[in-house]
Protein backbone atom coordinates (compact mmCIF):
# COMPACT_ATOMS: atom_id res chain seq x y z
CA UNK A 1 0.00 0.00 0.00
CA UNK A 2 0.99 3.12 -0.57
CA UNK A 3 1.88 6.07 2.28
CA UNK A 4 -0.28 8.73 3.40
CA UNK A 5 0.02 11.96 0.57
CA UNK A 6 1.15 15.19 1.34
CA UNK A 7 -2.28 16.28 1.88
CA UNK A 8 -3.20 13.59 3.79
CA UNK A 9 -0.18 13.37 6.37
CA UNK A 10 -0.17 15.55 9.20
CA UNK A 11 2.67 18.05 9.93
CA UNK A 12 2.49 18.81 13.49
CA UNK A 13 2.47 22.57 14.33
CA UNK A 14 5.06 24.64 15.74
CA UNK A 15 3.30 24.63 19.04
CA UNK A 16 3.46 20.87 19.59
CA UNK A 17 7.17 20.97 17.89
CA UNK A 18 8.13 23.94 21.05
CA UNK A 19 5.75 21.69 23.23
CA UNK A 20 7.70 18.22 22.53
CA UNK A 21 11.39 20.38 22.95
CA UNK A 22 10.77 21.33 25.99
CA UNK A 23 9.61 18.06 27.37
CA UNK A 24 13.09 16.95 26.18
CA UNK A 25 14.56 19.92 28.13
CA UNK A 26 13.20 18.90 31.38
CA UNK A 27 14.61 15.62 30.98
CA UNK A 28 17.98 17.08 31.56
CA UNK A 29 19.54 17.76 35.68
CA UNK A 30 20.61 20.64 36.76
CA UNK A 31 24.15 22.01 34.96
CA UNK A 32 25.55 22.49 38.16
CA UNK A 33 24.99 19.09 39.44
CA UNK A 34 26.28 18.00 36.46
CA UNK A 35 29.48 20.04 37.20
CA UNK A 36 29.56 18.66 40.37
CA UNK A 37 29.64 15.11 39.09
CA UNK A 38 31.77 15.38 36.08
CA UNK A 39 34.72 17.27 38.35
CA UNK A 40 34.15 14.85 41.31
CA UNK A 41 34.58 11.86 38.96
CA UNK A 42 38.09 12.82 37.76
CA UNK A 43 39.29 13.58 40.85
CA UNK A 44 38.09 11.29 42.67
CA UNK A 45 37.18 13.48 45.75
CA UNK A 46 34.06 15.90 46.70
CA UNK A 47 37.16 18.04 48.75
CA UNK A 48 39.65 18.10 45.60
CA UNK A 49 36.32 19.22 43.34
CA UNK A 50 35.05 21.63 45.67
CA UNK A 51 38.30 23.28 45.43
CA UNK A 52 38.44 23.38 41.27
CA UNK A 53 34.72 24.81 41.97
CA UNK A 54 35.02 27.19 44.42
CA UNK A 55 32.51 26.09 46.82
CA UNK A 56 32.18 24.12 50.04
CA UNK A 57 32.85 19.59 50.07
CA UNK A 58 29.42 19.71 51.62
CA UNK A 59 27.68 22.04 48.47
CA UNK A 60 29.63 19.32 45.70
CA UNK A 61 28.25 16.38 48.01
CA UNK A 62 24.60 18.01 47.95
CA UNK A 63 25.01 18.18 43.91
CA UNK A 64 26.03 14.91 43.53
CA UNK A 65 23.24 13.47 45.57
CA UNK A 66 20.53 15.91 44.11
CA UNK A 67 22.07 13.98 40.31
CA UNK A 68 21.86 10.99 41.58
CA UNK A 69 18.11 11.26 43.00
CA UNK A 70 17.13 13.03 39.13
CA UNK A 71 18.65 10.46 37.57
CA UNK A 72 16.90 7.55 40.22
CA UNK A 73 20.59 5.76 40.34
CA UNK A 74 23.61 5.67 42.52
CA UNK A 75 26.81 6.81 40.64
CA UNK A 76 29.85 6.90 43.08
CA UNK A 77 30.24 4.13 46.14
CA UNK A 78 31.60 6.39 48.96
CA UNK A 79 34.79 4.58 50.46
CA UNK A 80 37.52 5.25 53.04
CA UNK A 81 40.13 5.85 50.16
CA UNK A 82 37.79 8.39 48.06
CA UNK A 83 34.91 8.11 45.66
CA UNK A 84 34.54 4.96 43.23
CA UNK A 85 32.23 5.41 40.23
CA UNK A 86 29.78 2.75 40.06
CA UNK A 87 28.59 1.05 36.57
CA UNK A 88 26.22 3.60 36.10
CA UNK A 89 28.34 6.11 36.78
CA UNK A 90 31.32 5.13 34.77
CA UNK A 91 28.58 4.70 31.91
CA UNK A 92 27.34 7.92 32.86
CA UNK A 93 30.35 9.69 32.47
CA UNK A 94 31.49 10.11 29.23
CA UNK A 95 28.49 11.46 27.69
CA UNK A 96 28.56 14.06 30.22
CA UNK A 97 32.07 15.24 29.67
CA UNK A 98 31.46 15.28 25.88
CA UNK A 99 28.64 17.20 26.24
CA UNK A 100 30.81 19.95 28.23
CA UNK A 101 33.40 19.42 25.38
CA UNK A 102 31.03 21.09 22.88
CA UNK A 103 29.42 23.30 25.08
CA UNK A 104 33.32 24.92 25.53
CA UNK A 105 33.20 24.76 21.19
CA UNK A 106 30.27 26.50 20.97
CA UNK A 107 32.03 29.39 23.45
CA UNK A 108 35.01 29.23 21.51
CA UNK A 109 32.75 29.37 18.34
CA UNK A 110 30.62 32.28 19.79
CA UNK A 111 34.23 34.36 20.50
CA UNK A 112 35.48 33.98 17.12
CA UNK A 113 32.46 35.50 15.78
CA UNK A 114 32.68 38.59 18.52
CA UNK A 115 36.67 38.77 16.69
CA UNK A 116 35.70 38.09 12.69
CA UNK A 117 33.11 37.86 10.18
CA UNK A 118 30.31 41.17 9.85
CA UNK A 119 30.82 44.18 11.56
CA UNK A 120 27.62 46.30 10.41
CA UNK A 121 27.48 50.31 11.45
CA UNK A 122 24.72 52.40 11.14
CA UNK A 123 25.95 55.82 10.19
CA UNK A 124 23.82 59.00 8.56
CA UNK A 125 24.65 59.17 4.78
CA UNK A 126 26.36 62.68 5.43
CA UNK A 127 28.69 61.81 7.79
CA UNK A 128 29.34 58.43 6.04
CA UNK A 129 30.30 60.06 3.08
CA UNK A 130 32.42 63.10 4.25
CA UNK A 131 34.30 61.47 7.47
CA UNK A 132 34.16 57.81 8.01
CA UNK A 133 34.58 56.32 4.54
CA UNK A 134 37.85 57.96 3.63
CA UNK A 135 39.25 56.77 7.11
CA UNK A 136 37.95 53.27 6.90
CA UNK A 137 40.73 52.05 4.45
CA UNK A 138 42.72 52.30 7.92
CA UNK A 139 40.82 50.04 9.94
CA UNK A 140 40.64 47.18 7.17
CA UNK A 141 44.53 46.98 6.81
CA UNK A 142 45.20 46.88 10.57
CA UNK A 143 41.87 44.41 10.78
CA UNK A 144 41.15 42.32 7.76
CA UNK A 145 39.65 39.98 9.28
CA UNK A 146 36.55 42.08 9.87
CA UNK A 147 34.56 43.01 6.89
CA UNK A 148 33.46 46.42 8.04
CA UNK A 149 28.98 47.27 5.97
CA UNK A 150 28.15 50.21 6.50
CA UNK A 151 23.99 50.85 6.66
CA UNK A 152 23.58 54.93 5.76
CA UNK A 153 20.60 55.86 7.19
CA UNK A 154 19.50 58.95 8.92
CA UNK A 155 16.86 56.68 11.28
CA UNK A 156 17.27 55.59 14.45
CA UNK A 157 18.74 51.50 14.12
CA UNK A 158 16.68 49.37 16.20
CA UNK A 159 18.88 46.83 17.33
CA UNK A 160 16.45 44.20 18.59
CA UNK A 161 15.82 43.61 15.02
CA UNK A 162 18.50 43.35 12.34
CA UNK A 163 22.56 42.98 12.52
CA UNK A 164 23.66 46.46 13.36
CA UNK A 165 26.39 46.29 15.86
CA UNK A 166 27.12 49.62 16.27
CA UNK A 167 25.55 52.80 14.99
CA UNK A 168 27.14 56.61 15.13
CA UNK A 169 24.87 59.12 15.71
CA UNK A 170 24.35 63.12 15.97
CA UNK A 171 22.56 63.72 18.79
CA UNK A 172 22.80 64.74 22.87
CA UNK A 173 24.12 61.08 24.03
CA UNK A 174 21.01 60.37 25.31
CA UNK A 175 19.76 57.25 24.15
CA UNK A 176 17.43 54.36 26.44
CA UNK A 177 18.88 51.03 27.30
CA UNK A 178 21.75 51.93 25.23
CA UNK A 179 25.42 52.50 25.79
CA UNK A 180 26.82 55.94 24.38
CA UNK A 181 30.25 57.67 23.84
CA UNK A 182 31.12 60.96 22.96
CA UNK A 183 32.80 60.34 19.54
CA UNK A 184 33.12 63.91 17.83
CA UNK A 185 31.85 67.45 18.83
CA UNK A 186 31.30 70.47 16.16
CA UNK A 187 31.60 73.62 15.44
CA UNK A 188 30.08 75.82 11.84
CA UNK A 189 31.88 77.89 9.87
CA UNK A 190 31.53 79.46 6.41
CA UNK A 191 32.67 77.28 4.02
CA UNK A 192 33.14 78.17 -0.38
CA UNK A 193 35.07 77.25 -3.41
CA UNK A 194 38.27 78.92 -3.72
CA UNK A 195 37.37 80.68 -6.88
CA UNK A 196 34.92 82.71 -4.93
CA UNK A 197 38.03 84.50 -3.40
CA UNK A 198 39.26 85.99 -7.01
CA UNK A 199 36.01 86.77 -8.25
CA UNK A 200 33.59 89.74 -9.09
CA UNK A 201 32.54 90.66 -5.69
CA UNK A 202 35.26 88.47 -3.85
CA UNK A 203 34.65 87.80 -0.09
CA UNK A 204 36.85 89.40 0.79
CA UNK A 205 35.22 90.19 4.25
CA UNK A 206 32.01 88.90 5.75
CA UNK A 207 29.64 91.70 4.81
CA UNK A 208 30.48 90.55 0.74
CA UNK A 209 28.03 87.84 1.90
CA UNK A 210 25.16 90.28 0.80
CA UNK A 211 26.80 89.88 -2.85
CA UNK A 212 26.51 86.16 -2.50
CA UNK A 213 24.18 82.61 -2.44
CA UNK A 214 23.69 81.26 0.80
CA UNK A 215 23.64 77.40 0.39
CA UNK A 216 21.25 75.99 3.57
CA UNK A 217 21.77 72.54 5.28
CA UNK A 218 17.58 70.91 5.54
CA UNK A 219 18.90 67.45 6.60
CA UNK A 220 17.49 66.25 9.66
CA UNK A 221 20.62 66.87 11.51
CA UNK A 222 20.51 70.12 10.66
CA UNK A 223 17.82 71.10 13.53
CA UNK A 224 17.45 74.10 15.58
CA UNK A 225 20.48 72.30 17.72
CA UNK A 226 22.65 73.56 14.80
CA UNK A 227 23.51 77.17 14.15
CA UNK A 228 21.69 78.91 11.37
CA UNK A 229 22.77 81.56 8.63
CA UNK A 230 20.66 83.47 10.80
CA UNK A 231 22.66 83.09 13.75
CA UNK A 232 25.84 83.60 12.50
CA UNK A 233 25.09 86.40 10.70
CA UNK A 234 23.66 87.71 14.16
CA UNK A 235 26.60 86.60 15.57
CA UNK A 236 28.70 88.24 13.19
CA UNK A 237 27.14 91.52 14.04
CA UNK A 238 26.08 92.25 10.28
CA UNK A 239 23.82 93.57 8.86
CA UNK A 240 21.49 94.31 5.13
CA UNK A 241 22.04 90.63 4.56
CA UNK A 242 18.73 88.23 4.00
CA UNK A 243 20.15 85.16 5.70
CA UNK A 244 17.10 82.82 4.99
CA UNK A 245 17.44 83.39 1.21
CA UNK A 246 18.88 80.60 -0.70
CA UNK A 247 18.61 77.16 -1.77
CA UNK A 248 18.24 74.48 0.10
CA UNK A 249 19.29 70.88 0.24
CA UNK A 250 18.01 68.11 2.90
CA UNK A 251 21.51 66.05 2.76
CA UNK A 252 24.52 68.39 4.54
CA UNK A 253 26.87 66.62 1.85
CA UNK A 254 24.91 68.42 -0.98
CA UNK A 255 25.40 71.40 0.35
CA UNK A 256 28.94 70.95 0.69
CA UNK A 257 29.25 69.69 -2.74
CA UNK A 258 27.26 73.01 -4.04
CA UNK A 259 29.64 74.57 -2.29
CA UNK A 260 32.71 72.81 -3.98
CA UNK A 261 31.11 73.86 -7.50
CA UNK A 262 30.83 77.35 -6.79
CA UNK A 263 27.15 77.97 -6.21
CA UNK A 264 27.62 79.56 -3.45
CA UNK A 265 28.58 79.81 0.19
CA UNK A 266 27.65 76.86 2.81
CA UNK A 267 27.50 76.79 6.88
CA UNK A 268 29.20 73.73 7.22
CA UNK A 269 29.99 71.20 9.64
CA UNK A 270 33.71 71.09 10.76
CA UNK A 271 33.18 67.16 11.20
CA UNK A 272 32.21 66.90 7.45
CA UNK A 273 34.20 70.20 6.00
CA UNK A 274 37.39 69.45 7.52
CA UNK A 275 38.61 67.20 4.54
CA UNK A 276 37.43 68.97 1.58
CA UNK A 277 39.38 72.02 3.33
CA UNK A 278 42.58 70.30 3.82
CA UNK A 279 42.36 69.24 0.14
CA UNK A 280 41.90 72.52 -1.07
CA UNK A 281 38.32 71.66 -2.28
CA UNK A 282 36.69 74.28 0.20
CA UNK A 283 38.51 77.50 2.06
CA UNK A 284 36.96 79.24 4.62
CA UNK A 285 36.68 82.74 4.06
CA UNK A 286 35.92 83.84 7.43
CA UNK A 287 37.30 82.83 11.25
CA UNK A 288 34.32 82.97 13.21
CA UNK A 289 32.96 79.30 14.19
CA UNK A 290 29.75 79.05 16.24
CA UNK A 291 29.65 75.56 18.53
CA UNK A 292 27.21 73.00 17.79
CA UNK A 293 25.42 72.02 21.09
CA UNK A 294 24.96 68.25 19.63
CA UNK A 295 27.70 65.86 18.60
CA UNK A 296 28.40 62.17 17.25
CA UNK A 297 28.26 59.33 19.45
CA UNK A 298 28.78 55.68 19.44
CA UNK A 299 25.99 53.90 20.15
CA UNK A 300 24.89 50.32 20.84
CA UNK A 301 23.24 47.31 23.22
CA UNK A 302 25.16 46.85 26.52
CA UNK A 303 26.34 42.98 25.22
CA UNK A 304 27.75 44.69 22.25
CA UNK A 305 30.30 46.02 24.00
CA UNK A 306 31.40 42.43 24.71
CA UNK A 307 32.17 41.38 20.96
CA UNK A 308 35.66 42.32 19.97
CA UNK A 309 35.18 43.37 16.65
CA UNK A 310 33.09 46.36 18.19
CA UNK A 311 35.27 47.63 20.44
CA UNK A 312 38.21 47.26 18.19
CA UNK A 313 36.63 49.75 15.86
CA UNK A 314 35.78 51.78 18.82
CA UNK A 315 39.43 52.07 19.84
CA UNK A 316 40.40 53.08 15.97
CA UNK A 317 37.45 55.51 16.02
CA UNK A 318 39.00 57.15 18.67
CA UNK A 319 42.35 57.57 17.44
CA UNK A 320 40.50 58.93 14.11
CA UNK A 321 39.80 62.60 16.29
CA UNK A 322 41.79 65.48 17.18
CA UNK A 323 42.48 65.10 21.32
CA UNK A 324 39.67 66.87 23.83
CA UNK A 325 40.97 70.50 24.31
């Protein structure tokens, strides 16, 4: 005859599969007792176990004898000279000390993990771009083993979902059930191409702003915690210039790019400026630099901070800013 189809054979459901694993679970003793046993056995002695264990003869003993009453068998004779296992026990035995075998694999698997394979930031796309890319060549030489994805995003990573280990973001630090370190802090400046220092109406002096575009930074990071045209132009003391005029651009790199092609003048991040500066890309016209009252942080779950690959690159992050004045 032949077997029940597809259709016709049931699949049982993944209530009575959870159901029928933990039955199997609570066949199992205690881990401890089984500690108790397994060290006992090779030494032959509750005292020289206790020791290995840190506890008392008389806690190993109770272990031993709570084992022995789960399992509804005697495994040691208790003699003069020390413990002896009995059949049961010396049948007993090497199942349990394989089983400790792979539980120390599985560790030793879990560590290698924390030290290789995936390390996956969440960064916002600005920042991504204009700071942490161009350094990252840095950390991949010193750690190849860690392939380094980076996730741009300007949302907030929700870790109990996902693979992000670590995510680097502009805000006060404040952040629940999370652990957060001060990475970076800013300051805005001015910020224009070169050729709009030896051109018709040149800056060559703040108030030549009037003369000029006035590129504006929309991107969500680019809140009313961040210093406007407005308020440097206020803080400037000047005056006759329409600081809200302009276009606008909801990614801070697109402004700096405008800025690199000429279309105008940009209040830029230091943190994402710097390098387009040093490169000649971008001058700044003018000294004054207003502080940013947010800043970049490090940010992830408490057992993050366990796995080495994380806070290796939180030690190269580190070493990727200017010291704290």
């Amino acid at each position: 005859m032949y077997g029940p189809s597809m259709d016709e054979e049931r699949i049982p459901s993944a209530l009575e599969r959870s159901s029928k694993a933990q039955s199997r679970w609570r066949r199992l003793p205690p881990l401890n007792s089984l500690r108790a046993f397994e060290a006992s056995a090779r030494h032959g002695s509750f005292t020289r176990a206790a020791g290995e264990l840190f506890v008392t003869p008389a806690a190993v003993s109770h272990q031993v004898k709570a084992l022995e009453d789960f399992l509804g068998m005697t495994l040691f004779r208790r003699e003069r000279n020390g413990l002896q296992l009995t059949d049961s026990g010396r049948a007993y035995l090497p199942g349990v000390r394989e089983a400790f075998e792979r539980l120390v694999e599985a560790m030793d698997e879990l560590a290698a993990v924390g030290q290789h394979g995936v390390l996956t930031v969440s960064v916002a796309p600005s920042f991504a771009a204009k700071w942490l890319v161009p350094r990252l060549d840095g950390f991949q030489q010193a750690n190849p083993e860690i392939d380094v994805r980076i996730s741009a995003s300007m949302g907030l990573t929700d870790f109990s979902v996902g693979d992000v280990d670590l995510a680097i973001r502009y805000g006060a630090g404040i952040y629940t059930d999370l652990e957060s370190e001060l990475l970076i802090r800013d300051t805005v400046y001015p910020v224009c191409s070169p050729s709009l220092l030896n051109c018709e109406n040149a800056l060559t002096g703040p108030q030549m702003l009037r003369d000029h575009t006035l590129l504006h930074d929309d991107s969500p990071d680019g809140d009313d915690t961040c210093p406007t045209w407005a308020m440097w132009v206020k803080a400037a003391g000047l005056t006759g210039i329409d600081a809200h005029r302009g276009p606008r651009f909801n990614q801070a790199s697109l402004v700096l790019e405008a800025a690199i092609l000429g279309r105008g003048v940009a209040l830029a991040k230091s943190t994402l400026a710097d390098a387009d500066i040093e490169s000649g890309r971008l001058v700044k016209p003018f000294d004054l630099s207003l502080p940013v009252r947010f800043a970049y942080y490090m940010v992830h779950p408490k057992a993050k901070a366990l796995m080495p690959k994380v806070r290796l690159f939180k030690e190269w992050l580190m070493t990727q800013v200017p010291p704290a004045e």
